[in-house]
Protein backbone atom coordinates (compact mmCIF):
# COMPACT_ATOMS: atom_id res chain seq x y z
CA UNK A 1 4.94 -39.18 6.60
CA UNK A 2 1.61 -37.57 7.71
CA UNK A 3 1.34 -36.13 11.20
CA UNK A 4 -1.67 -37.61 12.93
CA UNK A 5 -3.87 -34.52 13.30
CA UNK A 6 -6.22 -36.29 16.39
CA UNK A 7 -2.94 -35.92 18.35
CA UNK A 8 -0.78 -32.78 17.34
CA UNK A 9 2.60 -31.76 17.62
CA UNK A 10 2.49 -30.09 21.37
CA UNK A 11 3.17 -26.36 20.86
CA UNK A 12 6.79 -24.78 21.33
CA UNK A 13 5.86 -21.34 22.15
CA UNK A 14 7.05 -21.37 26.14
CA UNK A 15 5.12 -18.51 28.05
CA UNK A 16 7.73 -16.19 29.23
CA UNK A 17 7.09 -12.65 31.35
CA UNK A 18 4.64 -10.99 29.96
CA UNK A 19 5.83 -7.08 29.23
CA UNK A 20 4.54 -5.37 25.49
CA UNK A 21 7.23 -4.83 23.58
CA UNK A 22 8.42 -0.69 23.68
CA UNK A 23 8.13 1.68 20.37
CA UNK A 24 11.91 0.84 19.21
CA UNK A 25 11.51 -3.11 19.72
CA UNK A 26 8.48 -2.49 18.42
CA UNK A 27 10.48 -1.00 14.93
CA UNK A 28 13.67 -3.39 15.71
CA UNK A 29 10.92 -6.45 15.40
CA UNK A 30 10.45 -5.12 11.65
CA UNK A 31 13.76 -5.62 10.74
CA UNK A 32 14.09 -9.38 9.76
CA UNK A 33 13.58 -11.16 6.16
CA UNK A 34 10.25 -10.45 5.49
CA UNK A 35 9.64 -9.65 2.08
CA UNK A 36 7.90 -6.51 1.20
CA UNK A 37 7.45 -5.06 -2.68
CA UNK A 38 6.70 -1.42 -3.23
CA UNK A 39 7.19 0.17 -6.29
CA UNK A 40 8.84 -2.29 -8.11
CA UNK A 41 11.99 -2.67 -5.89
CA UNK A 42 11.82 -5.41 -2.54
CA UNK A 43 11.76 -3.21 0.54
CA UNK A 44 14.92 -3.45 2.54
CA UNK A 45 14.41 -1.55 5.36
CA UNK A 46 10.73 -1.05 6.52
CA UNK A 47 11.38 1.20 9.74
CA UNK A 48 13.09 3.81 7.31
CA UNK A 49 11.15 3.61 4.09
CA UNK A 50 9.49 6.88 3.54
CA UNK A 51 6.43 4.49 2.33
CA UNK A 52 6.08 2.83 5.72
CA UNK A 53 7.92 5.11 8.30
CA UNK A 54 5.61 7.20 9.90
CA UNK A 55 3.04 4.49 9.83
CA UNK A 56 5.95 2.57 12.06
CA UNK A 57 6.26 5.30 14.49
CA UNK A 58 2.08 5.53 14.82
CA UNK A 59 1.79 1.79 15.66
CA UNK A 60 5.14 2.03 17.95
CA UNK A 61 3.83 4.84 20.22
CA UNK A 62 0.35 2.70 21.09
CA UNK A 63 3.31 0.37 22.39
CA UNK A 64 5.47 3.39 24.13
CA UNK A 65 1.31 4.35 25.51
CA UNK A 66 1.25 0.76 27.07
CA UNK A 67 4.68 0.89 29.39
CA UNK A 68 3.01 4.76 29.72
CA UNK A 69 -0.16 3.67 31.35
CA UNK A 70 1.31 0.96 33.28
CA UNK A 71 4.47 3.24 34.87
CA UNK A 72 2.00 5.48 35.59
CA UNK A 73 -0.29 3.48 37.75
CA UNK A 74 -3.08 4.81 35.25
CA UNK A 75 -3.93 1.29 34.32
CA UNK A 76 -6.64 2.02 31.33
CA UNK A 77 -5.27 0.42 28.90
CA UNK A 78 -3.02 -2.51 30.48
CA UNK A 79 -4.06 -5.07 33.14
CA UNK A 80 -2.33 -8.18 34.48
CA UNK A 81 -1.73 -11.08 32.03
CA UNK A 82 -3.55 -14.42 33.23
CA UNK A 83 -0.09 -16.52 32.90
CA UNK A 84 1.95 -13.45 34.73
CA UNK A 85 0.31 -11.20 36.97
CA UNK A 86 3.11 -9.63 37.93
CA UNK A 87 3.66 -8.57 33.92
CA UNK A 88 1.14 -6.80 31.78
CA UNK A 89 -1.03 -6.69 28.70
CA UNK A 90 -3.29 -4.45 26.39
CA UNK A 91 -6.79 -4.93 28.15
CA UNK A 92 -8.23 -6.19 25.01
CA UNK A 93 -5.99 -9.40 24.72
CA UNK A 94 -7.96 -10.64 27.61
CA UNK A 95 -11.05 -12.54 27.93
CA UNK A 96 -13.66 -10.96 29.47
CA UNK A 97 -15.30 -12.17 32.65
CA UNK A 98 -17.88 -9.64 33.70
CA UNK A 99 -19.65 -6.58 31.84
CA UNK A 100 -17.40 -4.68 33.85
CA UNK A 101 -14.34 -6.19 32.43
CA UNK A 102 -16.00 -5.56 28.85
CA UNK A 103 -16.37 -1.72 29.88
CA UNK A 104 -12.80 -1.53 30.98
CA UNK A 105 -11.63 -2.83 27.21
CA UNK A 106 -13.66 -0.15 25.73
CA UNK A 107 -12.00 2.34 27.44
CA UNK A 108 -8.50 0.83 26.53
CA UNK A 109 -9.85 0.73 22.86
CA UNK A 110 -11.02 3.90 22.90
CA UNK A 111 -7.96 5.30 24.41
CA UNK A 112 -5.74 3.58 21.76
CA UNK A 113 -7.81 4.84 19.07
CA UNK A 114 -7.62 8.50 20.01
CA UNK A 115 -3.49 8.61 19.75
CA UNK A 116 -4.28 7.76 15.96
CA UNK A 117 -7.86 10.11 15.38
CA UNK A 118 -9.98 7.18 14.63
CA UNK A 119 -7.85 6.17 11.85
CA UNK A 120 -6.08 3.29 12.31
CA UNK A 121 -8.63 0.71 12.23
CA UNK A 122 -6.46 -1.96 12.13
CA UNK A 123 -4.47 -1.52 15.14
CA UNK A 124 -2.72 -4.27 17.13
CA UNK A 125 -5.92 -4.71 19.32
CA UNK A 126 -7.79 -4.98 16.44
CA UNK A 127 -7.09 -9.20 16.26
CA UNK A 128 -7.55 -9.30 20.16
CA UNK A 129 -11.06 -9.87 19.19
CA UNK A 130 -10.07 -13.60 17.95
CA UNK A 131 -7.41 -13.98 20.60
CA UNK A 132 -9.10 -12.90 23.68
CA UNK A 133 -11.20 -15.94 23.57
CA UNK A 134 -9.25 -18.95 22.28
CA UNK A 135 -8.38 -19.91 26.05
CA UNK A 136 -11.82 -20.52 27.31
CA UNK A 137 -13.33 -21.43 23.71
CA UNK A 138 -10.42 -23.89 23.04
CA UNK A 139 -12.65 -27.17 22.97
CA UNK A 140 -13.77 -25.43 19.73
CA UNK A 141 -10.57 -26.14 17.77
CA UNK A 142 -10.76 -29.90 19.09
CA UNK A 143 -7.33 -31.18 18.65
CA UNK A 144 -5.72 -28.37 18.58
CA UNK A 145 -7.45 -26.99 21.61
CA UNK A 146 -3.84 -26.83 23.21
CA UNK A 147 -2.37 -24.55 20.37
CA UNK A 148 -5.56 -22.32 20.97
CA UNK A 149 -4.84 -22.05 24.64
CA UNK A 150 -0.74 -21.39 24.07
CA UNK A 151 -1.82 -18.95 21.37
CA UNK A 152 -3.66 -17.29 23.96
CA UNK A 153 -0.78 -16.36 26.18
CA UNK A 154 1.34 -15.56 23.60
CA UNK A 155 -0.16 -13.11 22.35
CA UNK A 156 -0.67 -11.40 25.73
CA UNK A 157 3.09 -11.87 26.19
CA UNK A 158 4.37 -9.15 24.17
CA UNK A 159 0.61 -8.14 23.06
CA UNK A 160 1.52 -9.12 19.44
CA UNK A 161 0.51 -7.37 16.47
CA UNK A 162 -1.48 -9.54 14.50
CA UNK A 163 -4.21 -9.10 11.65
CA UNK A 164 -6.09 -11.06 9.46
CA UNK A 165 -6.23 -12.07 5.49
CA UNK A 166 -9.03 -14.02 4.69
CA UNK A 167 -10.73 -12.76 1.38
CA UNK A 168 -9.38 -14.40 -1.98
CA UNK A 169 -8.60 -12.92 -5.74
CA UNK A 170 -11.84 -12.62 -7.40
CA UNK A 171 -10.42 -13.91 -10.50
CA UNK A 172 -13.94 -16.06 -11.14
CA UNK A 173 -16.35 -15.79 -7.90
CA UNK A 174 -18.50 -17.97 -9.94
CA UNK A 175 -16.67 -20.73 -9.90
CA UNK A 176 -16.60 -23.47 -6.99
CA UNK A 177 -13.65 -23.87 -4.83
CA UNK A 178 -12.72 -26.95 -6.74
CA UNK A 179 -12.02 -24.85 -10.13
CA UNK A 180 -9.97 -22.67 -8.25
CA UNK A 181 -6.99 -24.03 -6.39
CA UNK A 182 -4.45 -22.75 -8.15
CA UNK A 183 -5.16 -19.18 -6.87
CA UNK A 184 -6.53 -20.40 -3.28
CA UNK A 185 -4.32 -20.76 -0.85
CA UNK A 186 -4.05 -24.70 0.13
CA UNK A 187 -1.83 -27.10 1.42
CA UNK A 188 1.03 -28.68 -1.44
CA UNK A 189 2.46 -31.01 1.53
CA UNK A 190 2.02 -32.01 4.56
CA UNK A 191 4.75 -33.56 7.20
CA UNK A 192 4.79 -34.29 10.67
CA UNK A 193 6.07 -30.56 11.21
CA UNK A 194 3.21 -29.07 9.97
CA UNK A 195 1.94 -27.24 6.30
CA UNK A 196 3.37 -25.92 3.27
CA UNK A 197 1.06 -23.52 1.63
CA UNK A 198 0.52 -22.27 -1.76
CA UNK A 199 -1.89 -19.52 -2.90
CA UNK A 200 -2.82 -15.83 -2.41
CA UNK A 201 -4.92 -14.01 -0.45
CA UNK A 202 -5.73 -10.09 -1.00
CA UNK A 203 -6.31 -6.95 1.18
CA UNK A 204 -4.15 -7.81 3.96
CA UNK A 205 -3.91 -4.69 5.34
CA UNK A 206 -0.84 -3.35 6.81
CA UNK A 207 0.34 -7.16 6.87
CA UNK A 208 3.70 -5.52 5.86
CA UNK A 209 3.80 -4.25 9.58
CA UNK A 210 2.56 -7.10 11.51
CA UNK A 211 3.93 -9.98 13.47
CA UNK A 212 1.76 -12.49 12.40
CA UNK A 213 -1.53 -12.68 9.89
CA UNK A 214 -4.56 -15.50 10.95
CA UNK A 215 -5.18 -16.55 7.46
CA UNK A 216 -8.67 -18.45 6.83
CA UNK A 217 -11.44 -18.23 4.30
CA UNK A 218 -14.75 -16.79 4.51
CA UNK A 219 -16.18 -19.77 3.18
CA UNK A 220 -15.19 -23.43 1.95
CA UNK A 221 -16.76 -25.95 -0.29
CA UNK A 222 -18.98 -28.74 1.71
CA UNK A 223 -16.50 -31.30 2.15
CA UNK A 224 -14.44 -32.56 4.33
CA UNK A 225 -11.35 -31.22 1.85
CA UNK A 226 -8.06 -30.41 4.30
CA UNK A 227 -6.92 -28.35 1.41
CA UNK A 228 -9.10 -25.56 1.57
CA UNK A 229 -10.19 -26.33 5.33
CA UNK A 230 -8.09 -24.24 7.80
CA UNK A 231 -7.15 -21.72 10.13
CA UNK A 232 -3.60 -20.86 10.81
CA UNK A 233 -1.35 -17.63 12.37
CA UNK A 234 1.06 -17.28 9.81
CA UNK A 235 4.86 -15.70 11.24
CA UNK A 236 5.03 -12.73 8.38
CA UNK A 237 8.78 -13.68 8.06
CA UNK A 238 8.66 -16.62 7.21
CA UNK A 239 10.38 -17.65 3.78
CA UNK A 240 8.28 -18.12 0.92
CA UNK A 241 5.53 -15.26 2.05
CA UNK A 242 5.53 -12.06 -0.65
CA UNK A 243 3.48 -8.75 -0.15
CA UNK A 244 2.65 -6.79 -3.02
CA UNK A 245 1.87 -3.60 -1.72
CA UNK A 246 -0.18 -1.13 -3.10
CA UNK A 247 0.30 3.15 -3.47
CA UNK A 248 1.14 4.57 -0.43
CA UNK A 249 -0.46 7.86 0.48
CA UNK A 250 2.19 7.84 3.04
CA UNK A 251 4.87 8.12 0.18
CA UNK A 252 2.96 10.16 -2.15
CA UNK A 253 2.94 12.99 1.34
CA UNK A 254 6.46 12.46 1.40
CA UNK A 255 7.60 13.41 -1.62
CA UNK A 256 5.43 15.95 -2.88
CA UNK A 257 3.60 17.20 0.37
CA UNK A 258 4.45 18.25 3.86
CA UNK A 259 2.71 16.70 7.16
CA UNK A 260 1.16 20.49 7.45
CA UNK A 261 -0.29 19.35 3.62
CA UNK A 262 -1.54 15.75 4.28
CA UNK A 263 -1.22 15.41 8.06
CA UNK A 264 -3.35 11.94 8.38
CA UNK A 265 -2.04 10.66 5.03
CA UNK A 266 1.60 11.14 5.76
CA UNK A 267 1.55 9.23 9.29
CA UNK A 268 -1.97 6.75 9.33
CA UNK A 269 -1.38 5.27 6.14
CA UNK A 270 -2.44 1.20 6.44
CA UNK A 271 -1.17 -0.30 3.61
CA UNK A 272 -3.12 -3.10 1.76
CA UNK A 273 -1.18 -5.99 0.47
CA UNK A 274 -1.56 -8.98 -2.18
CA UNK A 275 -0.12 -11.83 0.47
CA UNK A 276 1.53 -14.31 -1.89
CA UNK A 277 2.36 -17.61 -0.06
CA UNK A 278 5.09 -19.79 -2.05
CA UNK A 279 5.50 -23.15 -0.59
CA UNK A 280 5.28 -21.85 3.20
CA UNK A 281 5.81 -23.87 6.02
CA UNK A 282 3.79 -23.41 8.73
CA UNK A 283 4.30 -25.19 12.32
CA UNK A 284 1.60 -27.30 13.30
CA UNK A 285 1.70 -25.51 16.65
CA UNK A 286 0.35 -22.12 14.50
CA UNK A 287 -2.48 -24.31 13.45
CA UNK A 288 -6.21 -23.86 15.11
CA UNK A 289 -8.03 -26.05 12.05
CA UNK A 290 -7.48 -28.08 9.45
CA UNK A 291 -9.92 -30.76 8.10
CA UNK A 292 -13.48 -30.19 9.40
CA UNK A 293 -15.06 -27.87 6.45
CA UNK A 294 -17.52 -26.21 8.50
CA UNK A 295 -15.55 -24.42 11.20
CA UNK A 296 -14.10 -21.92 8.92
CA UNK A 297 -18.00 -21.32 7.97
CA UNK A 298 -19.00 -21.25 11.53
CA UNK A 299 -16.19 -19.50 12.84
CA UNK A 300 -17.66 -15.73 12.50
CA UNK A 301 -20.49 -17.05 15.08
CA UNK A 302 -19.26 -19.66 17.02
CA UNK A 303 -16.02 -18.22 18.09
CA UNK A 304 -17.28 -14.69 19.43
CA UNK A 305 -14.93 -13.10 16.69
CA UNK A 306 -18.43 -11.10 15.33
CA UNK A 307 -18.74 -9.81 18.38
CA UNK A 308 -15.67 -8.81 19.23
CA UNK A 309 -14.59 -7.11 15.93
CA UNK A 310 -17.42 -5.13 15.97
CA UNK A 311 -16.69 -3.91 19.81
CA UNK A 312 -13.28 -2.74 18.68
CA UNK A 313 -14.73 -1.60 15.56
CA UNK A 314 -17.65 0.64 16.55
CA UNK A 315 -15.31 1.91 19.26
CA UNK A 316 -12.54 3.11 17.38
CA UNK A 317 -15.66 4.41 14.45
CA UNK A 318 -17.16 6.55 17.27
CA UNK A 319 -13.58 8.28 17.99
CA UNK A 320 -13.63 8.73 14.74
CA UNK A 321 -17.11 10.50 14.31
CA UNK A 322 -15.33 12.26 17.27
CA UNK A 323 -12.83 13.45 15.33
CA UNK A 324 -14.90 14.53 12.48
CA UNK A 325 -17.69 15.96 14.05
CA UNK A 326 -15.16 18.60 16.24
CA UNK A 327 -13.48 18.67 12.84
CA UNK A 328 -16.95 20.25 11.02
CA UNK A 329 -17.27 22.41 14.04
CA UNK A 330 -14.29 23.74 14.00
CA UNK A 331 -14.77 24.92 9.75
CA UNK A 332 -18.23 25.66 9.92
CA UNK A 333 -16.93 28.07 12.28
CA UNK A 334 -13.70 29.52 10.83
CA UNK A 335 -16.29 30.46 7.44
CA UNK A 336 -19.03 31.82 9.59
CA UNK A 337 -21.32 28.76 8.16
CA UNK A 338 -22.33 27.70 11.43
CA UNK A 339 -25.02 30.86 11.83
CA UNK A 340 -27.10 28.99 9.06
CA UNK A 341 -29.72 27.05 10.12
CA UNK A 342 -29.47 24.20 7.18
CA UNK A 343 -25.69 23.84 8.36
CA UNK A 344 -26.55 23.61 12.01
CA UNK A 345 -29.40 20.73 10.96
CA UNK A 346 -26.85 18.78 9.27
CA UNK A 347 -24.09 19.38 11.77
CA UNK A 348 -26.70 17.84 14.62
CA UNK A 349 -27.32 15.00 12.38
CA UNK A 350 -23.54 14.06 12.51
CA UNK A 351 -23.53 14.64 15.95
CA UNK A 352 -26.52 12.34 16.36
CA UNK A 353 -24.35 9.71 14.53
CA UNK A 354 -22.00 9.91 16.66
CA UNK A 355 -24.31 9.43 19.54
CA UNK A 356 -25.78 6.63 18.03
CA UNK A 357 -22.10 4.48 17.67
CA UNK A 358 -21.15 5.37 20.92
CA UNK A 359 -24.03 4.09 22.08
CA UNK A 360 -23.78 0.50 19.92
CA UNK A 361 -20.45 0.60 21.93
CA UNK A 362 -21.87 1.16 25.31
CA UNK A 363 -24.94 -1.18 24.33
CA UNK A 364 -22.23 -4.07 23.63
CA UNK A 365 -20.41 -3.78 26.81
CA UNK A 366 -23.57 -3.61 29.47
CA UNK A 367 -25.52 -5.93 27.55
CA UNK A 368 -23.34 -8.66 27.15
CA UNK A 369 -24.00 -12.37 26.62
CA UNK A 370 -22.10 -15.46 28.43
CA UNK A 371 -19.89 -17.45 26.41
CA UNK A 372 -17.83 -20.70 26.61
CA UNK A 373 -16.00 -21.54 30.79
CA UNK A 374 -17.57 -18.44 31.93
CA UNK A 375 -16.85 -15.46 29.40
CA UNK A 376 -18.29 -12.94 28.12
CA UNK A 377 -19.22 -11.70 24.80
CA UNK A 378 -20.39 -7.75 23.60
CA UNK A 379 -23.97 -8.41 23.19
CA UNK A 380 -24.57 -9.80 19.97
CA UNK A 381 -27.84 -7.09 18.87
CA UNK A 382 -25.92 -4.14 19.09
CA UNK A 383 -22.92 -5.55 17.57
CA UNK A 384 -25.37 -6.55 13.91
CA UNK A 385 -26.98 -2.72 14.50
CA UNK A 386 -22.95 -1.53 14.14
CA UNK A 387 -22.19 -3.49 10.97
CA UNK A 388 -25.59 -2.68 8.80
CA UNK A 389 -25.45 1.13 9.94
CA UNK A 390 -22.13 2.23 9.70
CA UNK A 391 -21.14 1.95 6.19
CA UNK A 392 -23.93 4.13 4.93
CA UNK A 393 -23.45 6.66 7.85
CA UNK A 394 -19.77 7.22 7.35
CA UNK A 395 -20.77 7.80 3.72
CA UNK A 396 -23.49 10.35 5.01
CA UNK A 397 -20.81 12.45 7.18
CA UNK A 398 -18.50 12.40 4.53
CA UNK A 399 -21.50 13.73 2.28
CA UNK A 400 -22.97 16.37 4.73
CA UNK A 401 -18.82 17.87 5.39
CA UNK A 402 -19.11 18.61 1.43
CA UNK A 403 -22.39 20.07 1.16
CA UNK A 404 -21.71 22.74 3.67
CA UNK A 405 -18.17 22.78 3.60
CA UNK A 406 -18.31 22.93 0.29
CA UNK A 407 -15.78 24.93 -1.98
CA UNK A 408 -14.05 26.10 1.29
CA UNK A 409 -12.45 22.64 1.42
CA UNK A 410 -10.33 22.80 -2.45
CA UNK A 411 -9.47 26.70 -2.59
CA UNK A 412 -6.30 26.09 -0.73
CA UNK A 413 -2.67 26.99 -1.62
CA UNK A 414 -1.07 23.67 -3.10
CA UNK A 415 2.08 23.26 -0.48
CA UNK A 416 3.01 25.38 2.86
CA UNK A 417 5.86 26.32 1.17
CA UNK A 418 3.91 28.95 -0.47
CA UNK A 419 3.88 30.95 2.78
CA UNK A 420 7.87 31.04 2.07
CA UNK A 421 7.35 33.13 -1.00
CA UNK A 422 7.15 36.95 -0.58
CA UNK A 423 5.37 36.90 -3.94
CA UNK A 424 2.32 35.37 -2.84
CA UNK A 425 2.19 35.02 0.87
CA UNK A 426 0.44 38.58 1.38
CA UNK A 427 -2.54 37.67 -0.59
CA UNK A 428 -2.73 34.58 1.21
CA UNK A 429 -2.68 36.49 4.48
CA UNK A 430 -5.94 39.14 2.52
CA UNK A 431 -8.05 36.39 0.22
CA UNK A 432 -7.63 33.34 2.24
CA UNK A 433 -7.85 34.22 6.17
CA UNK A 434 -11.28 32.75 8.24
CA UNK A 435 -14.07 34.10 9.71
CA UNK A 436 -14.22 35.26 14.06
CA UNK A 437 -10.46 36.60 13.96
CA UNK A 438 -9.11 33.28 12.67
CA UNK A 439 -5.98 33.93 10.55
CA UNK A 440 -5.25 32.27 7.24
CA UNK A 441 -2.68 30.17 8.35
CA UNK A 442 -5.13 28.68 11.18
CA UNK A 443 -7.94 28.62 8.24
CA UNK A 444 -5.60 26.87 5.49
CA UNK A 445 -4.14 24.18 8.51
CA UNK A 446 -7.82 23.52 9.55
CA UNK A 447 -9.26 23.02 5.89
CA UNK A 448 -6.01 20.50 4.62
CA UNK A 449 -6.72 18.60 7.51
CA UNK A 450 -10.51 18.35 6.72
CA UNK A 451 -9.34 17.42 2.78
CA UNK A 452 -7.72 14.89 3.73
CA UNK A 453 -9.88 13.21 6.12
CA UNK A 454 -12.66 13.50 3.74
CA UNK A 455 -11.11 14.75 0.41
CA UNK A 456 -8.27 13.13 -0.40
CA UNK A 457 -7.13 9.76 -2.31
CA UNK A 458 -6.26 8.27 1.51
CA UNK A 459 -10.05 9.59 2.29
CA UNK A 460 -11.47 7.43 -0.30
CA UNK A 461 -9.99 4.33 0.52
CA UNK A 462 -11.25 5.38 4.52
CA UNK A 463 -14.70 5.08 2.84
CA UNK A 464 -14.44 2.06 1.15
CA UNK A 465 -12.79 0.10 4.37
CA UNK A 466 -15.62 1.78 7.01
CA UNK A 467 -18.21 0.71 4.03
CA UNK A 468 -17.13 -3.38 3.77
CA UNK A 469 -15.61 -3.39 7.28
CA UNK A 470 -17.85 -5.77 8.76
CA UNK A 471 -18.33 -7.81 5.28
CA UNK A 472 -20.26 -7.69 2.14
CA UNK A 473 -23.18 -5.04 2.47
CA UNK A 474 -25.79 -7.38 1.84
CA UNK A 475 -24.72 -10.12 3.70
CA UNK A 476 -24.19 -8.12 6.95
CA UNK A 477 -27.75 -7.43 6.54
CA UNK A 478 -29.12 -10.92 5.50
CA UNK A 479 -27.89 -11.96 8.40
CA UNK A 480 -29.88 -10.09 10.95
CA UNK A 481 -33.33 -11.78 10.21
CA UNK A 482 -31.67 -15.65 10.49
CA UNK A 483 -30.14 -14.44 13.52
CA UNK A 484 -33.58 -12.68 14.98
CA UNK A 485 -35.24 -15.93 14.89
CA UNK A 486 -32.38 -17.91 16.40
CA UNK A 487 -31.77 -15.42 19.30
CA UNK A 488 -35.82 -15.54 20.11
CA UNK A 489 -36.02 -11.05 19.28
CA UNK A 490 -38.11 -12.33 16.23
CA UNK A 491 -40.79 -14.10 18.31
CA UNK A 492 -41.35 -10.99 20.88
CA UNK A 493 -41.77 -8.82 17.51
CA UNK A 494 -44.04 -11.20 16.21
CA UNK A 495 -45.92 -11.81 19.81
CA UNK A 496 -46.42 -8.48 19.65
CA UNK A 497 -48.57 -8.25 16.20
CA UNK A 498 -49.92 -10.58 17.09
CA UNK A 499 -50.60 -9.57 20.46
CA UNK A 500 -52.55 -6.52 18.43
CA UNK A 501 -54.43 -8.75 16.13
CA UNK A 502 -56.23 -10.76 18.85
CA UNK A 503 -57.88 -7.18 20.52
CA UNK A 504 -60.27 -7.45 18.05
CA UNK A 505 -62.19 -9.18 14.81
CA UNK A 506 -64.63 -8.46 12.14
CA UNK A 507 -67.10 -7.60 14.68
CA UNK A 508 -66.06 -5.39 16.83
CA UNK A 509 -62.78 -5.49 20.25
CA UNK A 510 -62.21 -9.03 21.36
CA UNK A 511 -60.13 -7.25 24.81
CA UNK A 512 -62.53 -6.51 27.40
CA UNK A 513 -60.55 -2.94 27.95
CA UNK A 514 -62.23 -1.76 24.86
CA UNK A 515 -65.48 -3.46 25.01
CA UNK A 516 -68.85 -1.88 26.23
């Protein structure tokens, strides 16, 4: 029997006191029946997995930061949840009221990002930027406005981590929807408990860690098909879901590296997952959509989520530019290459960079733009500047670190254990020590750490994530011009040429300041 989707099941999440969750029930919520594949063998334990470990213990002390901050009085990155005041949230998990509150999650962003270098772009705040504004948006998800709102606390409640898997297998982009529902995920049945769901979806990153995943699609086919129309937070154990993961850079540290070797790799790893959904049952009280086929097309606009990813994104991507600007400093130094003048020009051009993103960031918060029941939204220009520039800037820094870097970042000793060996340490110690006093254990610690941030296997796959972050690399920029003329910024450029044309003709200035 079909559930009548104009009046759904009422949600049975209850709102209880609202306190994150600490580091170690942060790594005892990993250890239920979710099913995790690595290397051929089903993952048993997550928390102790040398492929997932230390990625654990990064994302559990941002929660250990949160009871931190709010024992402390410090207050940056926590704030009162809206359903408990006397309990406490990540900053970000709330809806913004005032440019000021926008400001304040910035900080708390910012702050977060730092305890992982930039490099853990898919933190739990990351899918704040959907949940911090399904309260006051809920008339958008129309009958299931209610599961919006309840969503809303909930995730404030124990500040969830959640994350996203929209994109499908590319097994035939050129073929409609329609031709493809065997590989899509789509509803098999439907009952008046909710969805069972068939399909795949692919790049989930570090779903293997996550409480839930909001699972959508970028686009649908125009018609009103409930199969393919939907939006849904999916619990990650639930029975039925698989995750195919792929290499971990995490595991390949572990066994043939030390943390001195591969000291992002080993501990910032964010796995990427096939998501394989057999027959899985999802609660009508997870549900936001299902049936009209445009919201999941209008969704990236009419929801605030563009915004708000690309707050949280160019935020943490400035930390990062932080990180590997002081990081060029620091070994342009230790070889003496920062008395050239080329190197200095291209270390101020990464330092411009990272001027420019923190300044998108800054832009987004004290520009913002109202939004549904009084929010507020980071303002929607500077958030489109953040998605067409960064992927070709953090392919520029990367560039300009190996140009003047150079060789200085592959003649390195393979393991720290070498410094054990009498044989070879002392010529370590001679051939291998820096420049201004710096000795060569400083110099070889300094240079793995720039390999790997901008070297390594774990680097490469930071370069393709920064470089479709925001979406394909066209479309990000088709976009701006349709959304110029919609937000009135194409009529004042136009105004203005024209503005220009009209001071004069064929014969001669039509403004009076230049006439005779």
């Amino acid at each position: 029997m079909s559930v009548d989707i104009l009046n759904p099941v009422e949600p049975e999440h209850a709102v209880q006191r609202a306190i994150p969750m600490t580091g170690a029930e942060f790594i005892d919520s990993l250890q239920d029946q979710r099913c995790v594949y690595f290397n051929g063998e089903r993952v048993t334990d997550l928390t102790g997995h040398p492929a997932f470990r230390n990625s654990v213990r990064s994302l559990a002390r941002l929660y250990d930061a949160l009871h931190q901050d709010h024992d402390s009085g410090t207050n940056v990155l926590t704030a009162p949840a809206d359903a408990d005041p006397t309990g406490y949230t990540h900053r970000y998990f709330k809806v913004a009221r005032s440019a000021e509150d926008l400001l304040g999650q910035q900080k708390a962003i910012a702050e977060w990002a730092k305890l992982s270098y930039g490099w853990m772009g898919r933190s739990p705040d990351y899918k704040a930027a959907i949940v911090n504004t399904l309260d006051a948006n809920a008339a958008y998800y129309g009958p299931f406005a209610d599961n919006a709102r309840c969503w809303y606390h909930l995730a404030q409640q124990r500040t969830y981590f959640m994350n996203h898997a929209v994109a499908n297998p590319p097994i035939d982009r050129a073929k409609p929807f329609s031709d493809a529902k065997d590989i899509l995920v789509h509803v098999v049945k439907e009952t008046d408990a909710g969805l069972y769901l068939s399909g795949a979806k692919v790049v989930a990153t570090s779903a293997a860690l996550t409480h839930y995943n909001f699972l959508s699609h970028h686009a649908v086919s125009e018609t009103n098909e409930p199969p393919t129309a939907f939006m849904f937070f999916l619990d990650m154990s639930t029975p039925g879901i698989k995750l195919i993961c792929r290499n971990s850079y995490e595991y390949a540290a572990s066994q043939s590296s030390t943390p001195f070797d591969s000291p992002l790799s080993s501990r910032f790893d964010e796995n990427d997952a096939i998501l394989v959904l057999d027959n899985v049952f999802v609660p009508w009280e997870n549900v936001l959509v299902y049936g009209p086929a445009h919201k999941p097309i209008d969704f990236l606009m009419d929801t605030g989520y563009l915004q708000g990813t690309c707050f949280h994104g160019c935020t943490r991507f400035a930390v990062k530019l932080d990180f590997l600007a002081g990081l060029l400093t620091r070994a342009l130094h230790i070889t003496s290459g920062d008395e050239f003048r080329g190197n200095q020009v291209l270390q101020g051009e990464v330092i411009a960079l990272r001027h420019l993103f923190w300044s998108l960031s800054d832009a987004m918060a004290r520009t913002p733009e109202t939004f549904a029941d009084g929010a507020f939204l980071p303002g929607l220009s500077a958030a489109q500047a953040y998605r067409a520039l960064a992927p070709d800037a953090y392919g520029r820094v990367k560039e300009i670190v190996q140009k003047i870097v150079a060789s200085a970042l592959i003649y390195l000793p393979s393991s720290a254990k070498d410094f054990q060996n009498p044989e070879i340490d002392g010529y370590l110690e001679r051939y291998v020590r820096g420049s201004n006093g710096v000795g060569y254990k400083d110099r070889i610690k300094l240079m793995k750490l720039l390999w790997d941030a901008t070297g390594s296997e774990f680097a490469g796959r930071h370069e393709l994530y920064e470089r479709n972050y925001a979406g394909n690399h066209e479309e990000v920029k088709l976009q701006l011009p349709a959304i110029a003329r919609r937000d009135g910024s194409m009529d004042q450029m136009l105004s203005l040429v024209d503005q220009c044309l009209d001071d004069y003709d064929e014969f001669g200035w039509c403004n009076t300041a230049w006439k005779d």
